[in-house]
PDB file of N, CA and C in Angstrom:
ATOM      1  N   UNK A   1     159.368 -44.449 183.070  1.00  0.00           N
ATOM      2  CA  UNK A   1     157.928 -44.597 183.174  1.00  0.00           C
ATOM      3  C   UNK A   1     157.602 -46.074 182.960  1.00  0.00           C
ATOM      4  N   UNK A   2     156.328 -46.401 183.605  1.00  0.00           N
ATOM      5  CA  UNK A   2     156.080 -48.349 184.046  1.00  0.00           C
ATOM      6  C   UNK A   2     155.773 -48.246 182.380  1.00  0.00           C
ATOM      7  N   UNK A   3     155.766 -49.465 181.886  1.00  0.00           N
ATOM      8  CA  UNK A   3     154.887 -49.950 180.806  1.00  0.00           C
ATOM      9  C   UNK A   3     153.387 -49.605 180.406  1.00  0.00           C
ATOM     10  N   UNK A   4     152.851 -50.053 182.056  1.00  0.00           N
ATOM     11  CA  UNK A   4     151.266 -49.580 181.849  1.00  0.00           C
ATOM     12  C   UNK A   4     151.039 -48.278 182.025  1.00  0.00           C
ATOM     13  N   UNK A   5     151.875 -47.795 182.444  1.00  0.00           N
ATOM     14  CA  UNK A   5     151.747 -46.008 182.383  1.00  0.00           C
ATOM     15  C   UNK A   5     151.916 -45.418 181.196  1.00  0.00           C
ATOM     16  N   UNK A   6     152.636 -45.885 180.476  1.00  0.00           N
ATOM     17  CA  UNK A   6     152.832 -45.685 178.956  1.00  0.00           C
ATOM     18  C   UNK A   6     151.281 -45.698 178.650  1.00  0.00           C
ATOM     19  N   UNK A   7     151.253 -46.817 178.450  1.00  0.00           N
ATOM     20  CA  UNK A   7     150.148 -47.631 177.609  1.00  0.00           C
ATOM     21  C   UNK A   7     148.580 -46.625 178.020  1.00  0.00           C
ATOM     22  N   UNK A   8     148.576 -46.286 179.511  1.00  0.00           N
ATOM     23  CA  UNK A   8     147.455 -45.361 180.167  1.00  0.00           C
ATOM     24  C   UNK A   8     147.478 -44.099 178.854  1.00  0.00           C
ATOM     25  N   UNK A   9     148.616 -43.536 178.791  1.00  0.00           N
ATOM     26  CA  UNK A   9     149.349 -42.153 178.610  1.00  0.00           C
ATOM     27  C   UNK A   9     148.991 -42.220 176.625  1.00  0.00           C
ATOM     28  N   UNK A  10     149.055 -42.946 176.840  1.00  0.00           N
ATOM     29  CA  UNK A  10     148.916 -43.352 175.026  1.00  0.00           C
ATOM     30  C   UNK A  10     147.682 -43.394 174.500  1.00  0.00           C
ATOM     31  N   UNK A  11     146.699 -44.608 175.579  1.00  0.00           N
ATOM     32  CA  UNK A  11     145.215 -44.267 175.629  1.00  0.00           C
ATOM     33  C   UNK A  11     144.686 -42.503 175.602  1.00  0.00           C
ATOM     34  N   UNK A  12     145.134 -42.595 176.324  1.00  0.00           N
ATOM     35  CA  UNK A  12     144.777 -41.057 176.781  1.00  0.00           C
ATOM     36  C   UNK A  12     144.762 -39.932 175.927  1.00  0.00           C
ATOM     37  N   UNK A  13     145.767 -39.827 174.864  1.00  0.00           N
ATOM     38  CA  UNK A  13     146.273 -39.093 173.402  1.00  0.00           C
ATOM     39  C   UNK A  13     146.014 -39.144 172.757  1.00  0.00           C
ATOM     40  N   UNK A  14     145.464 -40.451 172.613  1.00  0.00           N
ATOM     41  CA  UNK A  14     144.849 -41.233 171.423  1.00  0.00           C
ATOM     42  C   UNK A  14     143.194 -40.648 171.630  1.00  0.00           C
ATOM     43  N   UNK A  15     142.584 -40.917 172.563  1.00  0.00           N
ATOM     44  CA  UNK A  15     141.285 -40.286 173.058  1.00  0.00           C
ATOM     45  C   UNK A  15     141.027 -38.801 172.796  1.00  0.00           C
ATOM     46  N   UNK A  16     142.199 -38.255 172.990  1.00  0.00           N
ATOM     47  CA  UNK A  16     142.366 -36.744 172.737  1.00  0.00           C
ATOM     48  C   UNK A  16     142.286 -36.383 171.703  1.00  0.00           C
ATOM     49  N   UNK A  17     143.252 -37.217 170.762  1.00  0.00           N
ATOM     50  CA  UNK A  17     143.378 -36.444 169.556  1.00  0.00           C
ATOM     51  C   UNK A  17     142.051 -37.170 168.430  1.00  0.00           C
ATOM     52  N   UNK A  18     141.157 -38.429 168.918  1.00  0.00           N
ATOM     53  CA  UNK A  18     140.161 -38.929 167.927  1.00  0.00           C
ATOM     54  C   UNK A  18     139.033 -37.536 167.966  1.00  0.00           C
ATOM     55  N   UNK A  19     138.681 -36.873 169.638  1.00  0.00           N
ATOM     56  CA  UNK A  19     137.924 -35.802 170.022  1.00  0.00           C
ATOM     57  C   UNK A  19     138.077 -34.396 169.487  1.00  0.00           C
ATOM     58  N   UNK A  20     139.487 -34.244 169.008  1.00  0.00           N
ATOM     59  CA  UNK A  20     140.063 -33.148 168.222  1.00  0.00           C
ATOM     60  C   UNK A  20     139.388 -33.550 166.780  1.00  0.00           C
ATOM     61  N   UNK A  21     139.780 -34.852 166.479  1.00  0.00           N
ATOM     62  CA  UNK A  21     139.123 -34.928 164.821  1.00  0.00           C
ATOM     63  C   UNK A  21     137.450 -34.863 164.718  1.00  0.00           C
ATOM     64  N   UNK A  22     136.854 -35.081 165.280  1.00  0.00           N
ATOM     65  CA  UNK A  22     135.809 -34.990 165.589  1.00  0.00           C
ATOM     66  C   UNK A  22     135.064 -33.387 165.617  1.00  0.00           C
ATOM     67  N   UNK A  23     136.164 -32.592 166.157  1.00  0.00           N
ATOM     68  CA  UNK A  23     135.583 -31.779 166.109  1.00  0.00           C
ATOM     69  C   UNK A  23     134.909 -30.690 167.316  1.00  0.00           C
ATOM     70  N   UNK A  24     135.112 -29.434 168.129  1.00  0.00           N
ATOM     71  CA  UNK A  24     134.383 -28.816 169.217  1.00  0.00           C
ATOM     72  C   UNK A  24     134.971 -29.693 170.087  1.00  0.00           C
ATOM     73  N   UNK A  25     136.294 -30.602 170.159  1.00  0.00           N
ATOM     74  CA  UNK A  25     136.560 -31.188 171.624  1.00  0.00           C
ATOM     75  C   UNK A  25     135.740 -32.282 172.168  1.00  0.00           C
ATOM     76  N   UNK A  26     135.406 -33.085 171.676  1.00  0.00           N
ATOM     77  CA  UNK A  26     134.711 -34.137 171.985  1.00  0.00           C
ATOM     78  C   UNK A  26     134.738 -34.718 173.049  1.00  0.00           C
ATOM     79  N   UNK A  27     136.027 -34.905 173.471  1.00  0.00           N
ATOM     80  CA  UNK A  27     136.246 -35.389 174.972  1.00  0.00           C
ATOM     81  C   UNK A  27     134.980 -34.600 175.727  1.00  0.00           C
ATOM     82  N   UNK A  28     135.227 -33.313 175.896  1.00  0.00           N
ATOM     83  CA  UNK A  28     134.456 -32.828 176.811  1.00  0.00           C
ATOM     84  C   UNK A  28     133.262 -33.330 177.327  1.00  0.00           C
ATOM     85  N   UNK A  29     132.666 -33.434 178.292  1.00  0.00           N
ATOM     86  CA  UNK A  29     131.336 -33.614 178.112  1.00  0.00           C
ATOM     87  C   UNK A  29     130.264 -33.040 179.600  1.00  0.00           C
ATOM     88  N   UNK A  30     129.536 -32.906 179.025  1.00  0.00           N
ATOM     89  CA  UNK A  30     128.275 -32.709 180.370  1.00  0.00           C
ATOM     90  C   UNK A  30     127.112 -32.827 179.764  1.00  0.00           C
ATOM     91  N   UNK A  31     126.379 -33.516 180.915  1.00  0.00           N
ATOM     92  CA  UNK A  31     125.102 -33.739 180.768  1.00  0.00           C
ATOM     93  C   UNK A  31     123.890 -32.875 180.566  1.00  0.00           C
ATOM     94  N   UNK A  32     122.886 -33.214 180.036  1.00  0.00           N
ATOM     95  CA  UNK A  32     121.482 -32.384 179.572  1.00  0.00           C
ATOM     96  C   UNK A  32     121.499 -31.262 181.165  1.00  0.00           C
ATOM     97  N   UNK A  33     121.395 -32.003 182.330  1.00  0.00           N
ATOM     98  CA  UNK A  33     121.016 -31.171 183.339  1.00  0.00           C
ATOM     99  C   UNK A  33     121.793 -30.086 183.519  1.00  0.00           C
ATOM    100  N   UNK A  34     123.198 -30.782 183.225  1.00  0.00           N
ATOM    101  CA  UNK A  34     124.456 -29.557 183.582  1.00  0.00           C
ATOM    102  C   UNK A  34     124.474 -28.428 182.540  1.00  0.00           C
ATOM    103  N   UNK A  35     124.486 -28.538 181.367  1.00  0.00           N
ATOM    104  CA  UNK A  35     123.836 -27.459 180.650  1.00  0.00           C
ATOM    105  C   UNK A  35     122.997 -26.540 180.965  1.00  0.00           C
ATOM    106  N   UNK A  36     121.773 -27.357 181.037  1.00  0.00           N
ATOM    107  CA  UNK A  36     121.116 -25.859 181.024  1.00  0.00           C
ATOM    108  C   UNK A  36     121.450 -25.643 182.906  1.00  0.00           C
ATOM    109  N   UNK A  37     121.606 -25.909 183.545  1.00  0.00           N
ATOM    110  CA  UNK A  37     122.187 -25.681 184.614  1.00  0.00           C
ATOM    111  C   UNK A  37     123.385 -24.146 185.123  1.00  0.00           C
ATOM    112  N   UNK A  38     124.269 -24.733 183.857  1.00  0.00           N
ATOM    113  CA  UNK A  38     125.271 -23.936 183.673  1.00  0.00           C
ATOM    114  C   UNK A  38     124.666 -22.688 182.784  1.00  0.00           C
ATOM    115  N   UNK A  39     124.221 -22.778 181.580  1.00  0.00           N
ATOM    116  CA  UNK A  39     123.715 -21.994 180.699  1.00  0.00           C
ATOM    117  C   UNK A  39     122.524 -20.501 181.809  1.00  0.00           C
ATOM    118  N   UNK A  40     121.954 -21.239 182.851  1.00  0.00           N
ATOM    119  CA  UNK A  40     120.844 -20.363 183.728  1.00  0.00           C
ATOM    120  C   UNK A  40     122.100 -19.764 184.723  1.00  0.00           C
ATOM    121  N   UNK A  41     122.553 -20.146 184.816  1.00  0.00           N
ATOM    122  CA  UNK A  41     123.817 -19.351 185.860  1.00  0.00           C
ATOM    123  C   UNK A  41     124.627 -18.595 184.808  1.00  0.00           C
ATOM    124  N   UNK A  42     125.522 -18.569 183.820  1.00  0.00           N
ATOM    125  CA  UNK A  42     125.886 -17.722 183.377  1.00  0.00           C
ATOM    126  C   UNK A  42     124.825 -16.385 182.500  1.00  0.00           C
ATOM    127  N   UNK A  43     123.982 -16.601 182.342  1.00  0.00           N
ATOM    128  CA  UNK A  43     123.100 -15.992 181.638  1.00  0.00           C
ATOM    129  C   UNK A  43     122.543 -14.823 182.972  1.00  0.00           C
ATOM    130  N   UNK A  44     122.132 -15.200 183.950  1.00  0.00           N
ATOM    131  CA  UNK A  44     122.573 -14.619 185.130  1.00  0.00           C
ATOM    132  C   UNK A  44     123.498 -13.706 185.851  1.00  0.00           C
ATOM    133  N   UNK A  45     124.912 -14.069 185.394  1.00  0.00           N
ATOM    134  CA  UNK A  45     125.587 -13.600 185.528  1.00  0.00           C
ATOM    135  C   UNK A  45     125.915 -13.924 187.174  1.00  0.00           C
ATOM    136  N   UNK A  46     126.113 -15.064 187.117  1.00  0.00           N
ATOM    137  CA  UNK A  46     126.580 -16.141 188.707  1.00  0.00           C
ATOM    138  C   UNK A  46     127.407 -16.485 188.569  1.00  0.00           C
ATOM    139  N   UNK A  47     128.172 -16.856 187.196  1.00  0.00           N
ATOM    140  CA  UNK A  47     129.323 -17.674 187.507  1.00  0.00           C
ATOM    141  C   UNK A  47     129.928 -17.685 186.262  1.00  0.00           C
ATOM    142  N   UNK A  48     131.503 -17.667 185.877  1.00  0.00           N
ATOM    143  CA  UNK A  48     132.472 -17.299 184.500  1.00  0.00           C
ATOM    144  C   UNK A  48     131.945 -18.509 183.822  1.00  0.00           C
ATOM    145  N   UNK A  49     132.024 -17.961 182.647  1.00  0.00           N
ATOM    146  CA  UNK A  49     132.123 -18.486 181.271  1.00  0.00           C
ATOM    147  C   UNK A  49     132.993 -19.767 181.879  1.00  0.00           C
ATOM    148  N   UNK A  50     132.885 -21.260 181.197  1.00  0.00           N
ATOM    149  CA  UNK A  50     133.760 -21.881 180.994  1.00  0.00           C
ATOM    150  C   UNK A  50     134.776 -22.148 180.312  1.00  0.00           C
ATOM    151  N   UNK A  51     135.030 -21.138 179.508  1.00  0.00           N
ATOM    152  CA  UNK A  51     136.134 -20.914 178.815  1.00  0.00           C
ATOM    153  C   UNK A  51     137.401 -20.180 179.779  1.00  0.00           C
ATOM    154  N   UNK A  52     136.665 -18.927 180.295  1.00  0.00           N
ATOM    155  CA  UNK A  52     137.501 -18.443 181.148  1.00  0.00           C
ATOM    156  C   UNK A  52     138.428 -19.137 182.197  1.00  0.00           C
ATOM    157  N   UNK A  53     136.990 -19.954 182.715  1.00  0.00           N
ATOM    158  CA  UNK A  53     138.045 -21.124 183.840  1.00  0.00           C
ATOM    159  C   UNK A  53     138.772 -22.247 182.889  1.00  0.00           C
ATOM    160  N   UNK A  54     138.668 -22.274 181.998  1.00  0.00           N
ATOM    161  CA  UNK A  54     139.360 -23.912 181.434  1.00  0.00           C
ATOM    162  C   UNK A  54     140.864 -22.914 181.084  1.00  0.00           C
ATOM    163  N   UNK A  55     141.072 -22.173 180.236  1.00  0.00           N
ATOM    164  CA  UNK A  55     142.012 -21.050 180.180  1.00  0.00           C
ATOM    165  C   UNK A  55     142.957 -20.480 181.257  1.00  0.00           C
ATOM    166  N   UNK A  56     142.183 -20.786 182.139  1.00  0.00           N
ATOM    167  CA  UNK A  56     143.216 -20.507 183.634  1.00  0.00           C
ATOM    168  C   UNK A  56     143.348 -21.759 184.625  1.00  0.00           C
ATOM    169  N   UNK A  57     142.649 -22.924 184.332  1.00  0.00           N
ATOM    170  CA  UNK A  57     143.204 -23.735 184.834  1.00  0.00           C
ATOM    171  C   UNK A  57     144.265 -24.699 183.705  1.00  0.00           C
ATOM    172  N   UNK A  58     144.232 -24.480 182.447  1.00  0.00           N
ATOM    173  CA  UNK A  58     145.149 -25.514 182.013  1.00  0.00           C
ATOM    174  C   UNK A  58     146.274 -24.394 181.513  1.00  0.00           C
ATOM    175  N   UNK A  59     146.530 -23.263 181.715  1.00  0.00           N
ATOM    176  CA  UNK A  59     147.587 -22.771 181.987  1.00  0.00           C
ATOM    177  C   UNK A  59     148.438 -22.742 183.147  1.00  0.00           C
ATOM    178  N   UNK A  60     147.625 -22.536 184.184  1.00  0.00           N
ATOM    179  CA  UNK A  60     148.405 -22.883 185.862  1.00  0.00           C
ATOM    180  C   UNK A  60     148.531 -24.294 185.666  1.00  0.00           C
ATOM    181  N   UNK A  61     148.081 -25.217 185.699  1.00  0.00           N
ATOM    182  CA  UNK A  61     148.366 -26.748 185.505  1.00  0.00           C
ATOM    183  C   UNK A  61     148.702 -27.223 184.435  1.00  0.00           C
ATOM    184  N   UNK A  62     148.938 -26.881 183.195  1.00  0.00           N
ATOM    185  CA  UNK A  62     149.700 -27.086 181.906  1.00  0.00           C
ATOM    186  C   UNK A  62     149.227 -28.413 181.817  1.00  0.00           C
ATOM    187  N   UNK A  63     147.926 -28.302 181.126  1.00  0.00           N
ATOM    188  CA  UNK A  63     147.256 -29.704 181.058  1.00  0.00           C
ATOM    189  C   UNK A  63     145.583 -29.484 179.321  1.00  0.00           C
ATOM    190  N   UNK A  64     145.002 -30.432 179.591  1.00  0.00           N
ATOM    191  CA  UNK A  64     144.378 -30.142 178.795  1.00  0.00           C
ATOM    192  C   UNK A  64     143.345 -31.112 179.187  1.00  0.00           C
ATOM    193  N   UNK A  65     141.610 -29.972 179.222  1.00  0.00           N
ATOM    194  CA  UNK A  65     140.416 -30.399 179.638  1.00  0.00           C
ATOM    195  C   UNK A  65     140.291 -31.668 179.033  1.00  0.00           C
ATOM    196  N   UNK A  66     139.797 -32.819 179.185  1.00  0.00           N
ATOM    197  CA  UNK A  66     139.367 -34.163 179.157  1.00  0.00           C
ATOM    198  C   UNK A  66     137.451 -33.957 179.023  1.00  0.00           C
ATOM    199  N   UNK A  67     137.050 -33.821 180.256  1.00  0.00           N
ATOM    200  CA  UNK A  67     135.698 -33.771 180.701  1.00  0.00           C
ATOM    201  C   UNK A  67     135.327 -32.303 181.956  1.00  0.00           C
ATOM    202  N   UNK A  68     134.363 -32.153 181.192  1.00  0.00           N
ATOM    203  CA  UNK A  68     133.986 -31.243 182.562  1.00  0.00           C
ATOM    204  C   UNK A  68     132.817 -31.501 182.914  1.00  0.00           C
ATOM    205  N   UNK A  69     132.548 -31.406 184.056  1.00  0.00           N
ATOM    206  CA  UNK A  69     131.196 -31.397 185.112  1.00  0.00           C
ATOM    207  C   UNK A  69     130.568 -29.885 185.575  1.00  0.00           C
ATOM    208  N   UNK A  70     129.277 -29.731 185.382  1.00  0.00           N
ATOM    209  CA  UNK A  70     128.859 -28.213 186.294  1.00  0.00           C
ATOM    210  C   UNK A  70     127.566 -28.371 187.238  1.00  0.00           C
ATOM    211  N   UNK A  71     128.096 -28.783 188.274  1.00  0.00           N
ATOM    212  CA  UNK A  71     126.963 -28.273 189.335  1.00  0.00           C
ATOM    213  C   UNK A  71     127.062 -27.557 190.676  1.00  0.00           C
ATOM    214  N   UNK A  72     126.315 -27.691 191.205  1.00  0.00           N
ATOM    215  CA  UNK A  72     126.136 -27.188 192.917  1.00  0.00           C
ATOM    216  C   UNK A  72     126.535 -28.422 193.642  1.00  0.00           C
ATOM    217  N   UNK A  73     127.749 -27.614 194.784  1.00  0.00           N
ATOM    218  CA  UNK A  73     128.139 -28.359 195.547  1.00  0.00           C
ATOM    219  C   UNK A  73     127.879 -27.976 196.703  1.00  0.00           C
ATOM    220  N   UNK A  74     127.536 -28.358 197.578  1.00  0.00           N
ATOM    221  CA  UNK A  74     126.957 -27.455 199.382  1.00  0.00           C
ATOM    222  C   UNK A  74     126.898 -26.138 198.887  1.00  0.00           C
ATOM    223  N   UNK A  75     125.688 -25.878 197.795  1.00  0.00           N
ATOM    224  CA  UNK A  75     124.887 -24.650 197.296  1.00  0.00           C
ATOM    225  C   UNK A  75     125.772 -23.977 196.924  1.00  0.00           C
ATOM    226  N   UNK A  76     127.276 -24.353 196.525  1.00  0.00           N
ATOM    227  CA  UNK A  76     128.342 -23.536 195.638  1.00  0.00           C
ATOM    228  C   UNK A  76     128.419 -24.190 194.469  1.00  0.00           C
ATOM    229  N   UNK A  77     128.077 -23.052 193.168  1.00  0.00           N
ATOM    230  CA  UNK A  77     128.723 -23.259 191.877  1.00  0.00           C
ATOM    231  C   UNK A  77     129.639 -23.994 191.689  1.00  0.00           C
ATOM    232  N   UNK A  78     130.568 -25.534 190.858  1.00  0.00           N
ATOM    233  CA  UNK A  78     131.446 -25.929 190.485  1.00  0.00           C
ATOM    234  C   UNK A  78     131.745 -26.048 189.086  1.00  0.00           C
ATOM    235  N   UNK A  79     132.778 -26.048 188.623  1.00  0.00           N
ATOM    236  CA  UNK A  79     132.881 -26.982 187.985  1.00  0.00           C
ATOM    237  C   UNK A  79     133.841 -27.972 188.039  1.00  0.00           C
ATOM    238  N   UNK A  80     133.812 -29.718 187.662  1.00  0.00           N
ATOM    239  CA  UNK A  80     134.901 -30.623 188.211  1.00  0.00           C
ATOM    240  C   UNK A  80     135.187 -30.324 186.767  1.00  0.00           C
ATOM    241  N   UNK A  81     136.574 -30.624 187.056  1.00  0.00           N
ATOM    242  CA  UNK A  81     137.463 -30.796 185.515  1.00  0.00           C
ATOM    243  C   UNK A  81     138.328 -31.925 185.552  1.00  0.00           C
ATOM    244  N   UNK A  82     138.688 -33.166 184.587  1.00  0.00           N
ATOM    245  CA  UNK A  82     139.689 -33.919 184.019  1.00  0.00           C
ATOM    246  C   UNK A  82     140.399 -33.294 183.579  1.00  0.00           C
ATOM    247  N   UNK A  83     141.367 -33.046 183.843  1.00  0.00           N
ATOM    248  CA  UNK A  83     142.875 -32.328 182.760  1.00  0.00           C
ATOM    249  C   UNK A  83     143.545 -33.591 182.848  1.00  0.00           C
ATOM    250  N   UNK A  84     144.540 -33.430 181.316  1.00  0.00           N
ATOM    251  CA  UNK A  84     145.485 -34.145 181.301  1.00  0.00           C
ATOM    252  C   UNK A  84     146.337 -33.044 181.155  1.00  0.00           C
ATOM    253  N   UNK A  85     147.128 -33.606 182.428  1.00  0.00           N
ATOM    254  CA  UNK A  85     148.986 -32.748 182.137  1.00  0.00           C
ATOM    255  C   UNK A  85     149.951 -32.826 181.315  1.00  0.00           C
ATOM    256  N   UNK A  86     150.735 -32.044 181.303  1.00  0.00           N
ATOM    257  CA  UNK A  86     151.956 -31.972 180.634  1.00  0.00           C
ATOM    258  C   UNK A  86     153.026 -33.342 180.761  1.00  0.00           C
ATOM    259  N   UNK A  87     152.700 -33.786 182.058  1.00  0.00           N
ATOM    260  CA  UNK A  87     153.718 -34.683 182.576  1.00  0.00           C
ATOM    261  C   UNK A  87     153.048 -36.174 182.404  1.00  0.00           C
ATOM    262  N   UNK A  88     151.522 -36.345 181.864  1.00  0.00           N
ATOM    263  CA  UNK A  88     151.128 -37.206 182.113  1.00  0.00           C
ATOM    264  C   UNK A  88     150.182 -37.833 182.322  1.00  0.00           C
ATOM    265  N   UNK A  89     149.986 -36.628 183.742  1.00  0.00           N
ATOM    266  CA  UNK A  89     149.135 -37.459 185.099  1.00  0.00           C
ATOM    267  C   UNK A  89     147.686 -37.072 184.477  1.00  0.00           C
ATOM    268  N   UNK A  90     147.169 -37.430 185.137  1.00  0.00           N
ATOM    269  CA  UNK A  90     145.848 -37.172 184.452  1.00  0.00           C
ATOM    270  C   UNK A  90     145.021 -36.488 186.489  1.00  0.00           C
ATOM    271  N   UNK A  91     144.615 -34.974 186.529  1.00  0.00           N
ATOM    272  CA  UNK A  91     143.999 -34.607 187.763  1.00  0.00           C
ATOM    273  C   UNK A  91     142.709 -34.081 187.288  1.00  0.00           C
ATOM    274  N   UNK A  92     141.896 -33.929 188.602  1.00  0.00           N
ATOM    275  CA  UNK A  92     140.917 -34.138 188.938  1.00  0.00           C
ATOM    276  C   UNK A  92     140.852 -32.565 189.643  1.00  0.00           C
ATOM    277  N   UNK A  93     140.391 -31.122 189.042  1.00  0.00           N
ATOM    278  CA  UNK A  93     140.416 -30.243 190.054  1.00  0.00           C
ATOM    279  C   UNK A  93     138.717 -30.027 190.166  1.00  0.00           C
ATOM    280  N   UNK A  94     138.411 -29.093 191.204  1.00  0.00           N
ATOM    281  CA  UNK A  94     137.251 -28.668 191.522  1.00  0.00           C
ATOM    282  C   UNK A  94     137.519 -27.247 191.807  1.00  0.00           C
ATOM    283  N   UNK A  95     136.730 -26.692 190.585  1.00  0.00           N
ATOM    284  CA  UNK A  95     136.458 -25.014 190.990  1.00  0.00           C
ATOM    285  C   UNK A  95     135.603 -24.092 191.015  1.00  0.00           C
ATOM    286  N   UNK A  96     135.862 -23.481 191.953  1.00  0.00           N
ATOM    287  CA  UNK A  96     134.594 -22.333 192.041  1.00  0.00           C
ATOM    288  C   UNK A  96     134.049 -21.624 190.637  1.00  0.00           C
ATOM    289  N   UNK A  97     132.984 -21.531 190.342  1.00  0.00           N
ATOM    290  CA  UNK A  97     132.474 -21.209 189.263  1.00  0.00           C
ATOM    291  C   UNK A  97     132.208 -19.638 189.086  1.00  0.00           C
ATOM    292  N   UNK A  98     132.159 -19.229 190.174  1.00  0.00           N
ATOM    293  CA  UNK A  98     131.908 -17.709 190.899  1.00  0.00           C
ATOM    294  C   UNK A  98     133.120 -16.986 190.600  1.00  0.00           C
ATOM    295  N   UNK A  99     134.371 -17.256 190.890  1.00  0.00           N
ATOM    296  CA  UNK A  99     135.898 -16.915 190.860  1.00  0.00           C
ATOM    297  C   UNK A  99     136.872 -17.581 190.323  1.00  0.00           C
ATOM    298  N   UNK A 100     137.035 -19.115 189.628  1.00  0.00           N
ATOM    299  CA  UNK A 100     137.806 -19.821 189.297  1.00  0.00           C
ATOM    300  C   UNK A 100     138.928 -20.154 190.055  1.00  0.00           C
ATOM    301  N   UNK A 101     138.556 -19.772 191.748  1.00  0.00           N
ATOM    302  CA  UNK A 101     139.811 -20.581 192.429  1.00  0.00           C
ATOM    303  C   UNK A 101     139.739 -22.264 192.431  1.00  0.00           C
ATOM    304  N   UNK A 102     140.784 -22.971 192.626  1.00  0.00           N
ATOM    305  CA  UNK A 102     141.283 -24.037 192.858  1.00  0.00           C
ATOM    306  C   UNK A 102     140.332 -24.421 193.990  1.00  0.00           C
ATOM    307  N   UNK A 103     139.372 -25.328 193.920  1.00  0.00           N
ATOM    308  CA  UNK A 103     138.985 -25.627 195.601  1.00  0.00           C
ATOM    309  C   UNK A 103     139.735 -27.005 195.863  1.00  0.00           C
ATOM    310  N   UNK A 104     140.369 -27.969 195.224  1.00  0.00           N
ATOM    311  CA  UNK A 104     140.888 -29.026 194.982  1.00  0.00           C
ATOM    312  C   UNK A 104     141.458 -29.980 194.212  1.00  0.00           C
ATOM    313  N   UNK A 105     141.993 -30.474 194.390  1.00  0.00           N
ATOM    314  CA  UNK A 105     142.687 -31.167 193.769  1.00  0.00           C
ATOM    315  C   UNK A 105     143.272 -32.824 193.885  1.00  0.00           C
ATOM    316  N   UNK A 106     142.913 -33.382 192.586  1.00  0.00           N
ATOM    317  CA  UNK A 106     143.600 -35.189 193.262  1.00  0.00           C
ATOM    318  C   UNK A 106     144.033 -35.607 191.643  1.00  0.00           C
ATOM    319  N   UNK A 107     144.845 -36.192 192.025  1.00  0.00           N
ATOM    320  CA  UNK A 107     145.850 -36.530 190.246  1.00  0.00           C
ATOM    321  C   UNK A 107     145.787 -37.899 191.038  1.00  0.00           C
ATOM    322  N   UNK A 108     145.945 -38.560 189.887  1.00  0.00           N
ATOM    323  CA  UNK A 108     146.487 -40.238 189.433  1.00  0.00           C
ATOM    324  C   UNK A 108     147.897 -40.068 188.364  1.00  0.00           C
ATOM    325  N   UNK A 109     148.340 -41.369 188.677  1.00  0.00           N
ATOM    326  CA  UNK A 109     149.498 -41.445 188.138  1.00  0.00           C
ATOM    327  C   UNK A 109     149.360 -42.529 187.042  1.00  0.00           C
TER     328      UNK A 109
END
């Protein structure tokens, strides 16, 4: 592994684990809108819990939520997620909020 990939990878742990001391996951985050956004759709009963999807995406991707995003994308439920992987990388998925499939995906190295 490069030097600065280290050094990324280290940032990155370090970020993780200050958000762990902190407390409720700190990393995480979304905005005032995305809340209650999200909060009127599940209350509804439109779209899973975010627990459910974070639970099934960082088990299929063996990673761990960073940040999440929740809105409407071409009038479909999302949510974007930061995971950091097992291996590293740090990806970028987008999922249906309705079903928790995978709609995409883009990792950095």
């Amino acid at each position: 592994m490069h030097a600065r990939h280290r050094l990324h990878l280290r940032r990155l742990v370090v970020a993780g684990l200050v958000a762990c001391a902190l407390g409720a996951g700190g990393a995480l985050h979304a905005d005032e809108g995305d809340h209650e956004l999200a909060r009127q759709a599940l209350e509804q009963g439109k779209v899973l819990p975010l627990r459910t999807v974070l639970d099934k995406v960082e088990r299929e991707y063996q990673g761990q939520a960073l940040k999440v995003e929740f809105e409407r994308d071409d009038g479909r439920f999302v949510y974007k997620i930061r995971l950091l992987q097992a291996d590293g990388r740090v990806a970028k998925l987008k999922v249906d909020a309705v079903d928790g499939r995978v709609l995409g995906i883009k990792r950095r190295d």
